[in-house]
C-alpha atoms as a PDB file:
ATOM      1  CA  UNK A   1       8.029  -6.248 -13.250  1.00  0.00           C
ATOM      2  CA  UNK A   2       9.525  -4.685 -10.269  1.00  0.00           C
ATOM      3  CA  UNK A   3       9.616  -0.975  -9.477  1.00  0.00           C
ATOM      4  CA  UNK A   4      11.884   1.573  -7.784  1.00  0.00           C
ATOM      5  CA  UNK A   5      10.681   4.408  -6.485  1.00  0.00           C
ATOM      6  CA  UNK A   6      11.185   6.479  -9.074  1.00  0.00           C
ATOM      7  CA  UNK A   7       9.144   4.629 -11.417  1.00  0.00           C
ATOM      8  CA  UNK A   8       6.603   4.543  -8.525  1.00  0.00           C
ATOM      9  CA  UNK A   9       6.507   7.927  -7.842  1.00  0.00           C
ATOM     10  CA  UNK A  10       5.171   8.011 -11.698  1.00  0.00           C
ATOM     11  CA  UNK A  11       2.655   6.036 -11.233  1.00  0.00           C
ATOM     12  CA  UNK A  12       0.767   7.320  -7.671  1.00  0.00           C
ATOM     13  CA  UNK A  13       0.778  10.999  -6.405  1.00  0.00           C
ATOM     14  CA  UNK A  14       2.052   9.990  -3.011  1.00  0.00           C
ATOM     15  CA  UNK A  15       5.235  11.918  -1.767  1.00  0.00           C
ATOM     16  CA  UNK A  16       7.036  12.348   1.164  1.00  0.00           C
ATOM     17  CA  UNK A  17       6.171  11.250   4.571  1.00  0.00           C
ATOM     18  CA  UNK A  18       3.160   9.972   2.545  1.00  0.00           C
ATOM     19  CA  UNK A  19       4.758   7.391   0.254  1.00  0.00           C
ATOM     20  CA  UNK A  20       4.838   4.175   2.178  1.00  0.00           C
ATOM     21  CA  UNK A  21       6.210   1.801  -0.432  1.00  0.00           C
ATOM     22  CA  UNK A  22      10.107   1.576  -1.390  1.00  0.00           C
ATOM     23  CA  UNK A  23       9.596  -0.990  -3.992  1.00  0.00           C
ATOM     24  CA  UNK A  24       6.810  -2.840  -6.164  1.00  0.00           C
ATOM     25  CA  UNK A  25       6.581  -5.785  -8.074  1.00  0.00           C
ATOM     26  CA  UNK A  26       3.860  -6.046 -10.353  1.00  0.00           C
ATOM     27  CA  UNK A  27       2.943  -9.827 -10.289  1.00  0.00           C
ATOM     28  CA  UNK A  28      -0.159  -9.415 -12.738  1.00  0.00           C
ATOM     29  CA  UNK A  29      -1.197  -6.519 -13.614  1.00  0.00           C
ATOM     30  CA  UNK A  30      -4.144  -4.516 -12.185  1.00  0.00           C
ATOM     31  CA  UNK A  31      -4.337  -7.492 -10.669  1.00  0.00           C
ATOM     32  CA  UNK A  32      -1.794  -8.690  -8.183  1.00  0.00           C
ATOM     33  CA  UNK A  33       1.428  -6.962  -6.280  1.00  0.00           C
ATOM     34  CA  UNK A  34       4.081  -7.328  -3.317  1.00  0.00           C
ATOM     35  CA  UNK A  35       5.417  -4.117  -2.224  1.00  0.00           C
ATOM     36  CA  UNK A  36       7.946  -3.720   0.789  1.00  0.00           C
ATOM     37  CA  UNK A  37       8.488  -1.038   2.778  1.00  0.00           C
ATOM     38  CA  UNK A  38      11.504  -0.657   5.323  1.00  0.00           C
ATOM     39  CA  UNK A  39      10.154   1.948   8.596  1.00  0.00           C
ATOM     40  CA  UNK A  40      13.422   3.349  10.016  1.00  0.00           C
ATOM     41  CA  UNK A  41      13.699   4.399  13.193  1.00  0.00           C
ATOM     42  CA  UNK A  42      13.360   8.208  12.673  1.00  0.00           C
ATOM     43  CA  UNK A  43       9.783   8.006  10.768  1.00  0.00           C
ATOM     44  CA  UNK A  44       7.911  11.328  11.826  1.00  0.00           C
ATOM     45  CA  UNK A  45       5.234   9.401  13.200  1.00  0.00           C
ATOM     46  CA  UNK A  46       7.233   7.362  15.970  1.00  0.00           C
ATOM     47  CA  UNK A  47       7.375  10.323  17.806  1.00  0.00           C
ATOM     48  CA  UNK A  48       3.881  10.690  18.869  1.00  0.00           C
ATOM     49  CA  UNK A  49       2.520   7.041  18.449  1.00  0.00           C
ATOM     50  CA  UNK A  50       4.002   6.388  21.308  1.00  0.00           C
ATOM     51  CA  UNK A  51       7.265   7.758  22.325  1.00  0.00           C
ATOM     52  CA  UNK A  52       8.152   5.042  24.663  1.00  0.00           C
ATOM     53  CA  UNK A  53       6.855   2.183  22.710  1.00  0.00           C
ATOM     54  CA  UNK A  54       7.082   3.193  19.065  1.00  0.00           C
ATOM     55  CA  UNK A  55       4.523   0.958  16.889  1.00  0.00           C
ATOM     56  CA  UNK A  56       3.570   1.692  13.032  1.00  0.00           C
ATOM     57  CA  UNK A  57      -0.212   3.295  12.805  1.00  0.00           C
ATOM     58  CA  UNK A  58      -2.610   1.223  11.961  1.00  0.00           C
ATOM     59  CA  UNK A  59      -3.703   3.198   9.406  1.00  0.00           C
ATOM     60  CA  UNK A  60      -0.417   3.969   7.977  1.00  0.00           C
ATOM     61  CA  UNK A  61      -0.229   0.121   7.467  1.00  0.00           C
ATOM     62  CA  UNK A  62      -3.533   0.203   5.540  1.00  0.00           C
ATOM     63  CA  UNK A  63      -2.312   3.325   3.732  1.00  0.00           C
ATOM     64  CA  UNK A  64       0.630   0.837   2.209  1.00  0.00           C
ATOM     65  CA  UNK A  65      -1.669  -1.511   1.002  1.00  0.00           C
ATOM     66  CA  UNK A  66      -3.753   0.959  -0.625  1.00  0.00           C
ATOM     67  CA  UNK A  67      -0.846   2.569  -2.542  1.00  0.00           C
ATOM     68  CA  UNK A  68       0.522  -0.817  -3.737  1.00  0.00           C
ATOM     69  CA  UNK A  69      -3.059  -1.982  -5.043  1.00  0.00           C
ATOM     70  CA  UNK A  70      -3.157   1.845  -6.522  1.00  0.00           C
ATOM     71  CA  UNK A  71       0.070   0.940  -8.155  1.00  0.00           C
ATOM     72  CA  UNK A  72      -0.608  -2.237  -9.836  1.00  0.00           C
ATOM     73  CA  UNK A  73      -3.857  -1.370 -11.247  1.00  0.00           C
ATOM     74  CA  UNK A  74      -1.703   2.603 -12.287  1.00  0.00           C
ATOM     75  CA  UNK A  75       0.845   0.678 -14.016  1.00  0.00           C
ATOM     76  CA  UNK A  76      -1.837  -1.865 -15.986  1.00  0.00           C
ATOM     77  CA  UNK A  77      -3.486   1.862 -16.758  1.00  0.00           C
ATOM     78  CA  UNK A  78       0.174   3.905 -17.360  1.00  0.00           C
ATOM     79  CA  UNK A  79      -0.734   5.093 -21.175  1.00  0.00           C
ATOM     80  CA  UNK A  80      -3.246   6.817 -20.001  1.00  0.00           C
ATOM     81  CA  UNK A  81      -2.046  10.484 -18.995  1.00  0.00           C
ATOM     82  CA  UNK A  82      -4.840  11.127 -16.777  1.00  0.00           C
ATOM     83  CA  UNK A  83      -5.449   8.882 -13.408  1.00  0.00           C
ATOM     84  CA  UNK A  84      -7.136   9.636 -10.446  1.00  0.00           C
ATOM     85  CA  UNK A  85      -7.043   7.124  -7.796  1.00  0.00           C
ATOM     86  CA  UNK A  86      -9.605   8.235  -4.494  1.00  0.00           C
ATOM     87  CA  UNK A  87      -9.939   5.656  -1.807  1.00  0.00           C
ATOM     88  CA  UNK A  88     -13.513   4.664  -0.715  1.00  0.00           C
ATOM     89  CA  UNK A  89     -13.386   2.116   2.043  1.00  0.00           C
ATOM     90  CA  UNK A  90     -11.538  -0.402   4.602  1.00  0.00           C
ATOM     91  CA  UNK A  91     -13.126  -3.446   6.052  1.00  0.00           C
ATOM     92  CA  UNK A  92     -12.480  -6.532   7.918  1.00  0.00           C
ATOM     93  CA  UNK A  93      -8.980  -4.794   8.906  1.00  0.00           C
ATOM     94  CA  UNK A  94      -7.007  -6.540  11.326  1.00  0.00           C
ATOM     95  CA  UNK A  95      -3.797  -6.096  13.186  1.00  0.00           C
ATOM     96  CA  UNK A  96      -2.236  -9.277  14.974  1.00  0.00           C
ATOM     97  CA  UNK A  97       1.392  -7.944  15.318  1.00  0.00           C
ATOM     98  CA  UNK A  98       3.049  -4.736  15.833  1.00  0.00           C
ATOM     99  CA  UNK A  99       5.808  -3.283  12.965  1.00  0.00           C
ATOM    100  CA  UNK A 100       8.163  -1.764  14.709  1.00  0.00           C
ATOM    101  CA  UNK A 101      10.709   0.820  14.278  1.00  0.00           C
ATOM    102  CA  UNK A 102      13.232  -0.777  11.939  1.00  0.00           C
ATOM    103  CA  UNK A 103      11.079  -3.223  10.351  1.00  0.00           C
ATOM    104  CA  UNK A 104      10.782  -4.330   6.760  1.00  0.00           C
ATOM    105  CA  UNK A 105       7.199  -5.563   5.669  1.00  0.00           C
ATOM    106  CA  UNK A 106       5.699  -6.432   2.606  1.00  0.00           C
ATOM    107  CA  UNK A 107       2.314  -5.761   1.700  1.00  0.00           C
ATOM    108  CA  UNK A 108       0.221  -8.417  -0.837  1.00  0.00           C
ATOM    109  CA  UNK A 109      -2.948  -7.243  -2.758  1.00  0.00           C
ATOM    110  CA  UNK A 110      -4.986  -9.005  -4.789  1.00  0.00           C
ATOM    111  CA  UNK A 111      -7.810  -7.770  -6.781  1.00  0.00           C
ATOM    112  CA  UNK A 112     -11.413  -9.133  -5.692  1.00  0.00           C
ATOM    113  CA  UNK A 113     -13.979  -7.113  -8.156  1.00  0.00           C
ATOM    114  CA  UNK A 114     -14.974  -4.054 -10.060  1.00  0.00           C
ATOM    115  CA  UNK A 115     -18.269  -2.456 -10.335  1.00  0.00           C
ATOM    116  CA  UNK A 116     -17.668   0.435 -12.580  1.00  0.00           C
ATOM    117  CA  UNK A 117     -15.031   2.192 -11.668  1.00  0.00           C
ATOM    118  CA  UNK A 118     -14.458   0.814  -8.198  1.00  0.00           C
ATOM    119  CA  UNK A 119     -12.210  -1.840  -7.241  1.00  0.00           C
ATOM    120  CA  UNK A 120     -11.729  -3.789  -4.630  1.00  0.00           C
ATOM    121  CA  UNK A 121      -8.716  -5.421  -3.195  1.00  0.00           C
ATOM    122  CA  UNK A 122      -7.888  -7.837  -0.150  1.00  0.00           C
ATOM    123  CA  UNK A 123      -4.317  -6.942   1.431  1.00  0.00           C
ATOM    124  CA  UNK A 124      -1.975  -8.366   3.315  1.00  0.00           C
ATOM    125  CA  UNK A 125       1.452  -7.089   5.563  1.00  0.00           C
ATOM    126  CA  UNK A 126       3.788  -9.827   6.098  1.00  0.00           C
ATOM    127  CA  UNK A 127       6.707  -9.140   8.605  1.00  0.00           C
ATOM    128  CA  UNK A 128       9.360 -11.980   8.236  1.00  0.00           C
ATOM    129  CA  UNK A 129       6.877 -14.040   6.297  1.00  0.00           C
ATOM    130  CA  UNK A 130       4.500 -13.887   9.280  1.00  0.00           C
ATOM    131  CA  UNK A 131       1.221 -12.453   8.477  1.00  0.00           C
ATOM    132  CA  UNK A 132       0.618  -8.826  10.754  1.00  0.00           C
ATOM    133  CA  UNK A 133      -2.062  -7.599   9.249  1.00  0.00           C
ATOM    134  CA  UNK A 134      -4.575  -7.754   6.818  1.00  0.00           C
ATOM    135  CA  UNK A 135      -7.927  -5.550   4.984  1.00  0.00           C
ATOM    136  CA  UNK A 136     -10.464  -5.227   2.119  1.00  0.00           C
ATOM    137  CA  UNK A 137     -10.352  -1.675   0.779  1.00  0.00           C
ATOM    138  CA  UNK A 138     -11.769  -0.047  -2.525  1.00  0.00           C
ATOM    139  CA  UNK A 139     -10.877   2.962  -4.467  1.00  0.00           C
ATOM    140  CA  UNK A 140     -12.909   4.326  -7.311  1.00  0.00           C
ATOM    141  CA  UNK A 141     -10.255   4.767 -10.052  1.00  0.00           C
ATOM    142  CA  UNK A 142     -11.252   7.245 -13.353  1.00  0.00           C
ATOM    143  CA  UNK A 143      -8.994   7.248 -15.944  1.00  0.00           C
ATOM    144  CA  UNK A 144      -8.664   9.220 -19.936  1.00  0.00           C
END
């Protein structure tokens, strides 16, 4: 299944300048999803990390992968009317490359485990099919 935004934006809370996904595709459900997200060169945060050599945040990049592993376990949960998705950790991140102003990445998740209602997920951030970047995160997701 792939997503636009619109049908993203009814799945996560995130708006604007905090959505950092333009499209999803749900390869498995709460399971597995590629996201991609095109960083123009008048994002708000170029300005100030760093002016004169603008590079994507590392935490915005982890930020992505969180919302696309919060969207494909949302859409596995989407009857349900109320989701709450609250992000717990990051480990074992990793950035080997720099995005740049005017990049397009995708981000990869996969589901590890759940204990409860926590998840965990490994990402990755391709750029150009070269891997950039990469984390474990977990979110504890409560849904009725």
């Amino acid at each position: 299944m792939n997503l636009n935004l619109d049908e993203i934006k009814k799945l996560i809370p995130h708006r604007s300048p905090f959505l950092f996904v333009d499209t999803c595709k749900i390869v498995i459900e709460g399971e597995h999803g590629k996201s991609q997200k095109f960083f123009s060169n008048d994002e708000y945060f170029f300005k100030g990390h760093f002016p004169d050599n603008p590079i994507v945040p590392g935490v915005i990049i982890v930020e992505a992968m969180a919302q696309t592993a919060g969207i494909v376990v949302s859409y596995k949960l989407r009857n349900f009317k109320e989701k709450s998705v609250l992000f717990m950790s990051v480990n074992k991140a990793k950035f080997r490359k720099p995005i740049l102003p005017n990049d397009t990445v995708v981000f990869e998740v996969k589901f590890l485990n759940k204990v409860r209602d926590v998840y965990k997920f490994e990402g990755t951030c391709f750029k150009e099919d070269v891997k950039v970047s990469e984390a474990e995160f977990s979110a504890m997701i409560t849904y009725k």
